[in-house]
Protein backbone atom coordinates (compact mmCIF):
# COMPACT_ATOMS: atom_id res chain seq x y z
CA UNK A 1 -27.39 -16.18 20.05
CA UNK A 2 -24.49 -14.00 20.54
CA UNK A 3 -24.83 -12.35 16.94
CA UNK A 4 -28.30 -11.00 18.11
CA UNK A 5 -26.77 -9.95 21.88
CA UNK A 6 -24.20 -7.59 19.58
CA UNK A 7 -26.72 -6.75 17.11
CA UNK A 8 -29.17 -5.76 20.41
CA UNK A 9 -26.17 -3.90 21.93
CA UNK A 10 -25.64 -2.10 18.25
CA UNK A 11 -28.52 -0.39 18.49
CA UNK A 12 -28.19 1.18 21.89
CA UNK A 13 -24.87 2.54 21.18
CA UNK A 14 -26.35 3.78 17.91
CA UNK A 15 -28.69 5.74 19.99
CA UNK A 16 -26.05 7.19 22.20
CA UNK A 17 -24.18 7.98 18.80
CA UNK A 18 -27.27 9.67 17.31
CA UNK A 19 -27.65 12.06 20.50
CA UNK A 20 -24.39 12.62 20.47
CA UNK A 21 -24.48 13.67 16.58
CA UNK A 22 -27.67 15.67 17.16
CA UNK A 23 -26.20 17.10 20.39
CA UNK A 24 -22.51 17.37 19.54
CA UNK A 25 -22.98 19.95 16.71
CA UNK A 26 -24.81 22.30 19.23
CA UNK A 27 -22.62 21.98 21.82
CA UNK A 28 -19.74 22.87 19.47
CA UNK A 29 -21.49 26.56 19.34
CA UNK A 30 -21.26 27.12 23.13
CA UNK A 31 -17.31 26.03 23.66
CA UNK A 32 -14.08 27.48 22.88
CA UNK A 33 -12.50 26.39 18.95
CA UNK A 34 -10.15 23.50 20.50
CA UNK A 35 -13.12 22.05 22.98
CA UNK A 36 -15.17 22.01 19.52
CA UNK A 37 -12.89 20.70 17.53
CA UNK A 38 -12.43 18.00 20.48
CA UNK A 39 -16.18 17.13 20.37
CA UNK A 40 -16.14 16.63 16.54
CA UNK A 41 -13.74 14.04 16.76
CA UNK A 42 -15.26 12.40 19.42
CA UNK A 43 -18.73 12.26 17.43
CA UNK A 44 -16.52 11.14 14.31
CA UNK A 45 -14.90 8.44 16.01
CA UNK A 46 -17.98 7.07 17.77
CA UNK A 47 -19.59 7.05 14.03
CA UNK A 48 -17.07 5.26 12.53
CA UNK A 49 -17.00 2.63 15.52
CA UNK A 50 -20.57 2.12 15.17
CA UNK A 51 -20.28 1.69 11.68
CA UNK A 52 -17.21 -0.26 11.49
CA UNK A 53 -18.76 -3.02 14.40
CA UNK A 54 -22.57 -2.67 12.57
CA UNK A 55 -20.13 -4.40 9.39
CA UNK A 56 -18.54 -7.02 11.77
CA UNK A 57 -22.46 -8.03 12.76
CA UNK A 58 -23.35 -7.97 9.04
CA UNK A 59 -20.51 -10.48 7.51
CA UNK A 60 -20.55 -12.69 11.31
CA UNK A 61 -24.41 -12.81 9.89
CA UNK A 62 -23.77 -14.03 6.77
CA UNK A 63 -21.25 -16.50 7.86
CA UNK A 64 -23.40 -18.37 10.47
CA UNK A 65 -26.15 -18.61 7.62
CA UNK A 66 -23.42 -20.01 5.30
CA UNK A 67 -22.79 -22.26 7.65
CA UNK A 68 -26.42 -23.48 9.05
CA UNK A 69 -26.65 -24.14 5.16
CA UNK A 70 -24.18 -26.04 4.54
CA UNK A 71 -24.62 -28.06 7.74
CA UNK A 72 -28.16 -28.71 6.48
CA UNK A 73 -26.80 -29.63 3.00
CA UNK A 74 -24.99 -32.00 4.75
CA UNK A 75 -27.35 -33.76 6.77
CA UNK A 76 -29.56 -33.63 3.59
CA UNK A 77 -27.03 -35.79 1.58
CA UNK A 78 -26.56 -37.76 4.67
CA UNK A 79 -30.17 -39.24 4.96
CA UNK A 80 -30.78 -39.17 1.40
């Protein structure tokens, strides 16, 4: 299903985001002020992307179980 493809795809990219947090606040010791400054938005954004599409998996989720429910519902009432 393509909700578990993105969900599967989530959670390599929050890997990369979690090296890059772990790694990003290190490397913002060896560079210049703007480089650093650079790197913490970079780390920011890639947390808020991560968090903003692990969202879009949760409520896409919740709306194919709405609807497999309903659908059963439906064929419930249908045969019965």
């Amino acid at each position: 299903m393509l909700w578990q493809e993105l969900s599967h795809r989530l959670s390599e990219c929050t890997e990369a985001v979690s090296a890059q947090n772990q790694d990003g606040g290190r490397l913002t010791e060896l560079v210049g002020p703007e480089a650093a400054d650079q790197l913490k938005d970079m780390v920011a954004h890639g947390n808020q992307l991560i968090s903003s599409t692990e969202e879009r998996i949760r409520v896409e989720t919740e709306r194919v179980k709405l609807q497999r429910h309903r659908s059963l519902e439906v064929v419930q009432k249908s045969f019965f």
